[in-house]
Every structure is written in structure tokens, then in C-alpha cells.
C-alpha atoms as a PDB file:
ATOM      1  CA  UNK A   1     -57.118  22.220  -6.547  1.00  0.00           C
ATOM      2  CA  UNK A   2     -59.079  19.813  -7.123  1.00  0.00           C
ATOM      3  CA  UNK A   3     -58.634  16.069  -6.449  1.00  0.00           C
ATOM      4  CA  UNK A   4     -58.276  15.201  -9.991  1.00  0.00           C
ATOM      5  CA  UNK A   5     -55.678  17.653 -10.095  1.00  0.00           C
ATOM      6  CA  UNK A   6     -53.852  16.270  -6.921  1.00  0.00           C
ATOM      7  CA  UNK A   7     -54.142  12.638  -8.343  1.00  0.00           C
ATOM      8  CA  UNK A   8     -52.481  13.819 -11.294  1.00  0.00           C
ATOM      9  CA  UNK A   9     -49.479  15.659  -9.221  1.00  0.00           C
ATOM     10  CA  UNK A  10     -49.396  12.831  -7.314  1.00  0.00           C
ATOM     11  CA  UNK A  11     -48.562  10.637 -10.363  1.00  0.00           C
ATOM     12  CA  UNK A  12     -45.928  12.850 -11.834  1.00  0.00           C
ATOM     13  CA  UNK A  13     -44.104  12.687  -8.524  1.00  0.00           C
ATOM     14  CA  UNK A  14     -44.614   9.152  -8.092  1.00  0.00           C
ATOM     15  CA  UNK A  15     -43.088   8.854 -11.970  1.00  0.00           C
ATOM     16  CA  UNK A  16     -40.263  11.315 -10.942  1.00  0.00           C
ATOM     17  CA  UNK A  17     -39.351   9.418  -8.305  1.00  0.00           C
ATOM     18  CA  UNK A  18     -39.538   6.356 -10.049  1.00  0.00           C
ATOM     19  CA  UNK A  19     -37.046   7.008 -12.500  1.00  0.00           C
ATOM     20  CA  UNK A  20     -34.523   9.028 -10.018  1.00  0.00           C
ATOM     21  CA  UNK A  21     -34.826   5.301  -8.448  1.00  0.00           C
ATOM     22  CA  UNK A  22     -34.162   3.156 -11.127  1.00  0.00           C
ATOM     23  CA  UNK A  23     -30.963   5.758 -11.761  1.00  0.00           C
ATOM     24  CA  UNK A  24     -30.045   5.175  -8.172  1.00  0.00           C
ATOM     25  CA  UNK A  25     -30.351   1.332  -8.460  1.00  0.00           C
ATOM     26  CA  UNK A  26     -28.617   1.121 -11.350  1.00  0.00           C
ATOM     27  CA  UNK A  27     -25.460   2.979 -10.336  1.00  0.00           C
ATOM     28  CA  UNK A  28     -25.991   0.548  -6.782  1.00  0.00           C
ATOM     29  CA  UNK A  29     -25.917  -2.304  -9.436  1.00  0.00           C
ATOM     30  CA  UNK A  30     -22.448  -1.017 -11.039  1.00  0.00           C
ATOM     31  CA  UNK A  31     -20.884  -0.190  -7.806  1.00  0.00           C
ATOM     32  CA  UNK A  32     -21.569  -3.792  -5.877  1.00  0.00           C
ATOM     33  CA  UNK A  33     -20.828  -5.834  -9.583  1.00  0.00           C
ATOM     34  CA  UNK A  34     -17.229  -3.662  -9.407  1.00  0.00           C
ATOM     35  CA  UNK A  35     -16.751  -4.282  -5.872  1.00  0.00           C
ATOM     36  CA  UNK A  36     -17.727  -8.001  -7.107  1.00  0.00           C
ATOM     37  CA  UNK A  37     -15.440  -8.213  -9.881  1.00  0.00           C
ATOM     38  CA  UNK A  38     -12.445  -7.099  -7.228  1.00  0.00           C
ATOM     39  CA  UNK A  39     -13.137  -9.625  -4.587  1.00  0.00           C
ATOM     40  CA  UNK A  40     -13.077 -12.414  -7.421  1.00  0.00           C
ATOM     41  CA  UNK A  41     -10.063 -11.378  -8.590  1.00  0.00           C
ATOM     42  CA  UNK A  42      -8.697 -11.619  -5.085  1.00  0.00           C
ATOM     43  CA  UNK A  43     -10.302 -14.821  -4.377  1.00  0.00           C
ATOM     44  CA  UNK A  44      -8.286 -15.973  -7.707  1.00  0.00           C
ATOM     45  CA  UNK A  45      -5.097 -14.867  -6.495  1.00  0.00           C
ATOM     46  CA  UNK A  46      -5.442 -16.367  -3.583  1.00  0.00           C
ATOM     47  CA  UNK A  47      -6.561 -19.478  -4.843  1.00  0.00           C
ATOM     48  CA  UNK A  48      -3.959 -19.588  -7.005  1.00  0.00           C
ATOM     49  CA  UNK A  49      -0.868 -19.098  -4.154  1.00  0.00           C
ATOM     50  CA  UNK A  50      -2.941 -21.438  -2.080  1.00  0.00           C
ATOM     51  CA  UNK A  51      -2.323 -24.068  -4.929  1.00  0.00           C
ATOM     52  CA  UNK A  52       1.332 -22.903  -5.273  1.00  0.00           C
ATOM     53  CA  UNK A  53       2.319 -23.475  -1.625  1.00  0.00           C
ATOM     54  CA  UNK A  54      -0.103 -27.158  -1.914  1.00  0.00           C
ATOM     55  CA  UNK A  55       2.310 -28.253  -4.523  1.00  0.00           C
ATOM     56  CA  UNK A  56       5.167 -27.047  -2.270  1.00  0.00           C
ATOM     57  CA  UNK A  57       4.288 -28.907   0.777  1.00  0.00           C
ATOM     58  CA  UNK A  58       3.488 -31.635  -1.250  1.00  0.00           C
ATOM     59  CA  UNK A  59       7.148 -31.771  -2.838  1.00  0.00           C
ATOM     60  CA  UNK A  60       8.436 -31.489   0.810  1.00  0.00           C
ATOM     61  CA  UNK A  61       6.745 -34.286   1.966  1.00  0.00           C
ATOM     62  CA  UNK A  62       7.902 -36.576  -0.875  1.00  0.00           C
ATOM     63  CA  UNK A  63      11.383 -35.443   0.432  1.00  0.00           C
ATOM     64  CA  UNK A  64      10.973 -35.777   4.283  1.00  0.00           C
ATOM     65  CA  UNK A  65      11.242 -39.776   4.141  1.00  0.00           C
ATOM     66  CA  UNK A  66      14.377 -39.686   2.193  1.00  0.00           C
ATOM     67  CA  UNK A  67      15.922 -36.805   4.274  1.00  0.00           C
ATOM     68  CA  UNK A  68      15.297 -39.011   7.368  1.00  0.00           C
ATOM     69  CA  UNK A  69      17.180 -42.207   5.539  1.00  0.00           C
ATOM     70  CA  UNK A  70      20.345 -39.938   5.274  1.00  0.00           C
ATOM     71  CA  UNK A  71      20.145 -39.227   8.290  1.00  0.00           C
ATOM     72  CA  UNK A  72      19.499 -42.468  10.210  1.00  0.00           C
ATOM     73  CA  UNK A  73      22.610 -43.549   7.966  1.00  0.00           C
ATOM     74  CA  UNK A  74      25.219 -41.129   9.492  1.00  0.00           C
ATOM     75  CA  UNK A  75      23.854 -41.876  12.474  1.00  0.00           C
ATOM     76  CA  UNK A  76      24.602 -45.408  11.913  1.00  0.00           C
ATOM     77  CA  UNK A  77      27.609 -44.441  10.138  1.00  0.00           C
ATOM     78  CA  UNK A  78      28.868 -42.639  13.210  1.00  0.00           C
ATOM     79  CA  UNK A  79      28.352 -45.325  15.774  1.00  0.00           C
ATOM     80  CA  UNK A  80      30.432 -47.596  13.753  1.00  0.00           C
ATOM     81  CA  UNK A  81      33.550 -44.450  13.829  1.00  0.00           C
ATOM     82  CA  UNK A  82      32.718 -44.590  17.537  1.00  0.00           C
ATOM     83  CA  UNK A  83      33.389 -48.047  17.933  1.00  0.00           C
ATOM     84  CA  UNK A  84      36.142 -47.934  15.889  1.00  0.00           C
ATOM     85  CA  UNK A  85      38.123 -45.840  17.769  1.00  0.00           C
END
């Protein structure tokens, strides 16, 4: 062999492995941009219950103040019963 020869072997293997790389990178690229698509679709879900249980909490604290007003009126209401009798 001579090293023309061996500079042209040494190009078809470079090619060769060139494209076995880009295949290999490209089903990398699918795989990660699946796994990608999955943890967005979590992130969205929980996002979305996140918001859910915000709006919940929010509702309960709208509620809290009036709940104690009840309450501090029975308790009023039942010192006056205690007196009474």
C-alpha cells in the first residue's frame, strides 16, 4: 500500500463513520425531544393542579374571616345563655 492508497482508506472510514454518527445523533435527537415532550406535559399537569389548589386556598381564605364572625357570635351568644341562667 501505498500512502495514497491509505489516505484514501482513511477517508472512506472517516466518511463511514461520519454518517453512522449523524444516524446516531439523530436518533439521540428523537429520544431526548420525546423524553422532552413528556416532562412538558408533566410540567403542564402540574401546573395546572398547582393553579387548581391556588384557587382553592384562595376561596378558603375569603371564607376564614366570615367563619370566625360565626363563631365569635355563639360565643357571645353563649355567654349571654350563661348569664341567663
Amino acid at each position: 500500500m501505498n500512502e495514497e492508497s491509505i489516505q484514501k482508506y482513511i477517508k472512506q472510514v472517516r466518511n463511514e463513520a461520519n454518517k453512522d454518527m449523524e444516524h446516531f445523533m439523530g436518533a439521540l435527537n428523537e429520544r431526548n425531544d420525546d423524553k422532552f415532550k413528556l416532562v412538558n406535559e408533566r410540567l403542564d399537569s402540574i401546573n395546572e393542579t398547582l393553579g387548581l389548589h391556588t384557587n382553592m386556598l384562595e376561596e378558603l381564605v375569603k371564607e376564614t374571616p366570615l367563619t370566625r364572625v360565626k363563631i365569635s357570635d355563639h360565643e357571645g351568644r353563649i355567654g349571654i345563655l350563661e348569664l341567663a341562667v
